[in-house]
N, C-alpha and C. Protein backbone atom coordinates (compact mmCIF):
# COMPACT_ATOMS: atom_id res chain seq x y z
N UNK A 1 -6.71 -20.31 -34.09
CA UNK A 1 -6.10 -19.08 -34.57
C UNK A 1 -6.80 -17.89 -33.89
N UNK A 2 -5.77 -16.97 -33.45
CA UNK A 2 -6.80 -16.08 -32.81
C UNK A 2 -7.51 -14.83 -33.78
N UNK A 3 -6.87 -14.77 -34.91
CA UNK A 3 -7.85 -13.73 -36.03
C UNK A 3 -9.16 -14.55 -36.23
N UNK A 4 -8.72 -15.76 -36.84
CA UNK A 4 -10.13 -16.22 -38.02
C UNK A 4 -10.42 -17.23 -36.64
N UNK A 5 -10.11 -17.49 -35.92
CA UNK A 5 -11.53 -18.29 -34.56
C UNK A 5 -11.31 -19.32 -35.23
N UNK A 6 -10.25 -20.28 -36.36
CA UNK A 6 -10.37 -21.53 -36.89
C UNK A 6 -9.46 -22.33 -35.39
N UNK A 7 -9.77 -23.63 -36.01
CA UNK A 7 -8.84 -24.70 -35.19
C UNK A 7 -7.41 -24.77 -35.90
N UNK A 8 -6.37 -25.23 -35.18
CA UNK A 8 -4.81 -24.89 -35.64
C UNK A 8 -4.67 -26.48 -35.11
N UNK A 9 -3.82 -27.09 -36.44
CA UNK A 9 -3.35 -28.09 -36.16
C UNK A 9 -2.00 -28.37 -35.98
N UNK A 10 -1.28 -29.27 -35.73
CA UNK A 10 -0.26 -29.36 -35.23
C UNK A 10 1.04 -29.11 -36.01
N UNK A 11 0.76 -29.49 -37.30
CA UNK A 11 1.28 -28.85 -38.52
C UNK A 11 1.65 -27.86 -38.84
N UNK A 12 0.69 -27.19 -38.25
CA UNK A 12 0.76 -25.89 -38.83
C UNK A 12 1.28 -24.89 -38.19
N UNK A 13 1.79 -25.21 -36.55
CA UNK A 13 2.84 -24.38 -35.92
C UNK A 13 4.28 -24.59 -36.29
N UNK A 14 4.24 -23.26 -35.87
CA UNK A 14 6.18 -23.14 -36.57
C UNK A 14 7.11 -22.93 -35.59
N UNK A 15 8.49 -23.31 -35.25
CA UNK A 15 8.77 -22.58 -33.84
C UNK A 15 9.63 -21.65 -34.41
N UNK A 16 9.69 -20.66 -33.46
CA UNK A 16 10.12 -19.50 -33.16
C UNK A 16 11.73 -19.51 -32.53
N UNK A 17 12.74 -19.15 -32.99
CA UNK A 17 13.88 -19.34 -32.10
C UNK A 17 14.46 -17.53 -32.62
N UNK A 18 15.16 -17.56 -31.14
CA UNK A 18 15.37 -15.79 -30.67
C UNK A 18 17.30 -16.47 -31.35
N UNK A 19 17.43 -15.21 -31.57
CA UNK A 19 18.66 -15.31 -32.16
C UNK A 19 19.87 -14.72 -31.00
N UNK A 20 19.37 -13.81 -29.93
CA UNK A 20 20.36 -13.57 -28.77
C UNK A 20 19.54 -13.47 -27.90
N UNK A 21 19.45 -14.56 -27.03
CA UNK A 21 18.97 -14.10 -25.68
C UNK A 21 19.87 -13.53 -24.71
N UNK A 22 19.37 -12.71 -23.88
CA UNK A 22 20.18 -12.04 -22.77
C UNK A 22 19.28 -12.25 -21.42
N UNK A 23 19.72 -12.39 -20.82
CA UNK A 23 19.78 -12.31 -19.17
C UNK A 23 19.47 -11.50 -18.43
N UNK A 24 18.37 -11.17 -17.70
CA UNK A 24 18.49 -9.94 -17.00
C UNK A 24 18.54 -10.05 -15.38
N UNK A 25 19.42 -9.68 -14.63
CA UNK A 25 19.68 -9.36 -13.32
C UNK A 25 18.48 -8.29 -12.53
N UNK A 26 17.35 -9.22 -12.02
CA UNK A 26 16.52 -7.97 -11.37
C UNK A 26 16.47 -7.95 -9.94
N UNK A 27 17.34 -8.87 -9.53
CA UNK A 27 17.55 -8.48 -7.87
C UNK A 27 17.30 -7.27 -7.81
N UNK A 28 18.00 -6.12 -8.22
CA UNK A 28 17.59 -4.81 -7.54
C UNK A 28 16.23 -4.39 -7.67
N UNK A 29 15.95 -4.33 -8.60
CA UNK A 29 14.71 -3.86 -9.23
C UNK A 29 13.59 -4.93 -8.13
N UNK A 30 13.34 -6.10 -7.64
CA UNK A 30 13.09 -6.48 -6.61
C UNK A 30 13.20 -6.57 -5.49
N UNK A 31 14.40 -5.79 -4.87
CA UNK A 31 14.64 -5.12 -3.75
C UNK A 31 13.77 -4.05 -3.58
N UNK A 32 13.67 -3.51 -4.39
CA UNK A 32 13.39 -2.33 -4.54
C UNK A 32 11.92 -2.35 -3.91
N UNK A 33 11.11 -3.09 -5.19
CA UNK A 33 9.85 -3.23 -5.15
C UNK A 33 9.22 -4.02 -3.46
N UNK A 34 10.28 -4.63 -2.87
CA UNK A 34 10.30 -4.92 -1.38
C UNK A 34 10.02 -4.19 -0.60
N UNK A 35 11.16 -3.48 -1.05
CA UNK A 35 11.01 -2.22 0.15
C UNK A 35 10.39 -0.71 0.31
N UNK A 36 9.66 -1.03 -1.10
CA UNK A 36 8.86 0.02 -1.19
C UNK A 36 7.62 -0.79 -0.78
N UNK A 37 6.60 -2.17 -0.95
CA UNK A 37 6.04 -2.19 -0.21
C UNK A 37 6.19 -2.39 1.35
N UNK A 38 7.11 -2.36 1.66
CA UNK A 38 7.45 -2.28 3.37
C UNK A 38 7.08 -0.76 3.99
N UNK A 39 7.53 0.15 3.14
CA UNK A 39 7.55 1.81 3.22
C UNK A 39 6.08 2.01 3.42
N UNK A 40 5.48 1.13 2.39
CA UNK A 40 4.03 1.08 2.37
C UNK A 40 3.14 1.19 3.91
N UNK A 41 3.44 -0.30 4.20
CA UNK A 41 3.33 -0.63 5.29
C UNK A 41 3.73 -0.05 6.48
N UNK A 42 4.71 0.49 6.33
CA UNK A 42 4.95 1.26 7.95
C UNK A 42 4.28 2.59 7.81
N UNK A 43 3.98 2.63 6.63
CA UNK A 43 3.31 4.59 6.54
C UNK A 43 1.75 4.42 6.62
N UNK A 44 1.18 3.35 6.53
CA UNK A 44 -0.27 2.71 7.00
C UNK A 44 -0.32 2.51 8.54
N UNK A 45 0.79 1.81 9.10
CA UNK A 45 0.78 1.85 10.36
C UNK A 45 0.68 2.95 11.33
N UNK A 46 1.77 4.14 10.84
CA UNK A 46 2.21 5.13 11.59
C UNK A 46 0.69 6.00 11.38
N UNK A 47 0.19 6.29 10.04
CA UNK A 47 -1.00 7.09 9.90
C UNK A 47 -2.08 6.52 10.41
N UNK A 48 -2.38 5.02 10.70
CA UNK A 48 -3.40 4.64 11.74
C UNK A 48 -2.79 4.91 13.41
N UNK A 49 -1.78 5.37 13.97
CA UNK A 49 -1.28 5.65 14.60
C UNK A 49 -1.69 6.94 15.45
N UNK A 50 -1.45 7.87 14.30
CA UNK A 50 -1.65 9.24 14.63
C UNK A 50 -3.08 9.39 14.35
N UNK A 51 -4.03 8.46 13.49
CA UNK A 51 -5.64 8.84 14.02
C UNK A 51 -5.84 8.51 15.48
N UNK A 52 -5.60 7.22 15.80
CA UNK A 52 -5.44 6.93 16.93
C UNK A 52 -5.23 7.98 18.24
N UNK A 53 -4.11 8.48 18.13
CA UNK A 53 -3.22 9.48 19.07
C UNK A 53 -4.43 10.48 18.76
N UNK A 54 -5.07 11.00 17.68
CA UNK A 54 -5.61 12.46 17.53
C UNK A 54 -6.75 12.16 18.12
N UNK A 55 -7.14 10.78 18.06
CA UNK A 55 -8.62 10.83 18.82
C UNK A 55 -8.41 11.11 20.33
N UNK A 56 -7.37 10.03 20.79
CA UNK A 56 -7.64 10.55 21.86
C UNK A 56 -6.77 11.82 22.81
N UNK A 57 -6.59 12.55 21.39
CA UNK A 57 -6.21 13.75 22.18
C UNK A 57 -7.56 14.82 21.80
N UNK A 58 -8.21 14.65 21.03
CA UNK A 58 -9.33 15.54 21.28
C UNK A 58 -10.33 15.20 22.50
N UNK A 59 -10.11 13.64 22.57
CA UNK A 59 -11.26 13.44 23.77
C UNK A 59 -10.98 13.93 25.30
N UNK A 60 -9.13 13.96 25.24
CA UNK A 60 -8.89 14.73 26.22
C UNK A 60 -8.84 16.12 26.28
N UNK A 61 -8.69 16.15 25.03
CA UNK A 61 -9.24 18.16 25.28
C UNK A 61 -10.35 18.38 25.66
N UNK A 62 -11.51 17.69 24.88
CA UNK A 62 -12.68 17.94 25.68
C UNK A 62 -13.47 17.72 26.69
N UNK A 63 -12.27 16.63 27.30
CA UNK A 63 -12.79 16.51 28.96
C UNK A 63 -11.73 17.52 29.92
N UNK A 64 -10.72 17.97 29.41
CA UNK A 64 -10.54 19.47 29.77
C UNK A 64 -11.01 20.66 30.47
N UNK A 65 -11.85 20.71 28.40
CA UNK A 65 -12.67 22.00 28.41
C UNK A 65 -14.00 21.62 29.73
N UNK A 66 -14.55 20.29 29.73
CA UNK A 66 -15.28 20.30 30.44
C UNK A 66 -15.02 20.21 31.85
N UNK A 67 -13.53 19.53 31.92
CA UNK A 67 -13.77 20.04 33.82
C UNK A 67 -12.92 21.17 34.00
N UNK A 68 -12.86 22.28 32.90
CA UNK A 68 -12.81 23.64 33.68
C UNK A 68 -13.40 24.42 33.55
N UNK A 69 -14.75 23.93 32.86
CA UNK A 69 -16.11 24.67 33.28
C UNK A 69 -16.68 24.84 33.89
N UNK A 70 -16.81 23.63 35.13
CA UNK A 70 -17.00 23.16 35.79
C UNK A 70 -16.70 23.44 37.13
N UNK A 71 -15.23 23.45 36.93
CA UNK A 71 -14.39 24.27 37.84
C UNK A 71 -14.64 25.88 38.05
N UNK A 72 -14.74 26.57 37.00
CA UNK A 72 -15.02 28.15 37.41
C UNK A 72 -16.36 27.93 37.60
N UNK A 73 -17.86 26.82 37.21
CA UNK A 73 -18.60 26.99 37.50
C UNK A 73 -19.16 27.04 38.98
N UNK A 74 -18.25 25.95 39.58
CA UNK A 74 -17.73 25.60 41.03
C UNK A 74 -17.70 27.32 41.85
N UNK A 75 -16.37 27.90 41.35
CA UNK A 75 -15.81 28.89 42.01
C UNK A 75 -16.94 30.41 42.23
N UNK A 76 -17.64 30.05 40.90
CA UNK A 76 -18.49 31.20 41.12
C UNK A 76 -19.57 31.01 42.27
């Protein structure tokens, strides 16, 4: 029993019967939940994407900045 922590014998269960069961249709509601973790997934992809892309667009900015420092350092 789960109040009093006793042992339950076999006797002493009763069954339970539902008087209307109904049915429920959750295809959608599992579509759903599909394709929202898919959404998931491609928006993890795309945002490791664009760290990606941002790194190496700063590393090319700053080899840029550095060879046109370089360059007017040159010219002077």
């Amino acid at each position: 029993c789960p109040q009093c922590q006793s042992t339950v014998k076999k006797k002493d269960l009763r069954r339970i019967y539902c008087r209307a069961l109904q049915v429920l249709d959750t295809s959608e509601r599992d579509n759903a939940i599909r394709e929202r973790d898919l959404e998931k997934k491609s928006r993890k992809k795309i945002a490791y994407e664009k760290a990606e892309l941002q790194l190496a667009y700063d590393i090319l900015k700053d080899q840029l900045k550095r060879l046109q420092n370089e360059h007017d350092r040159l010219l002077k």
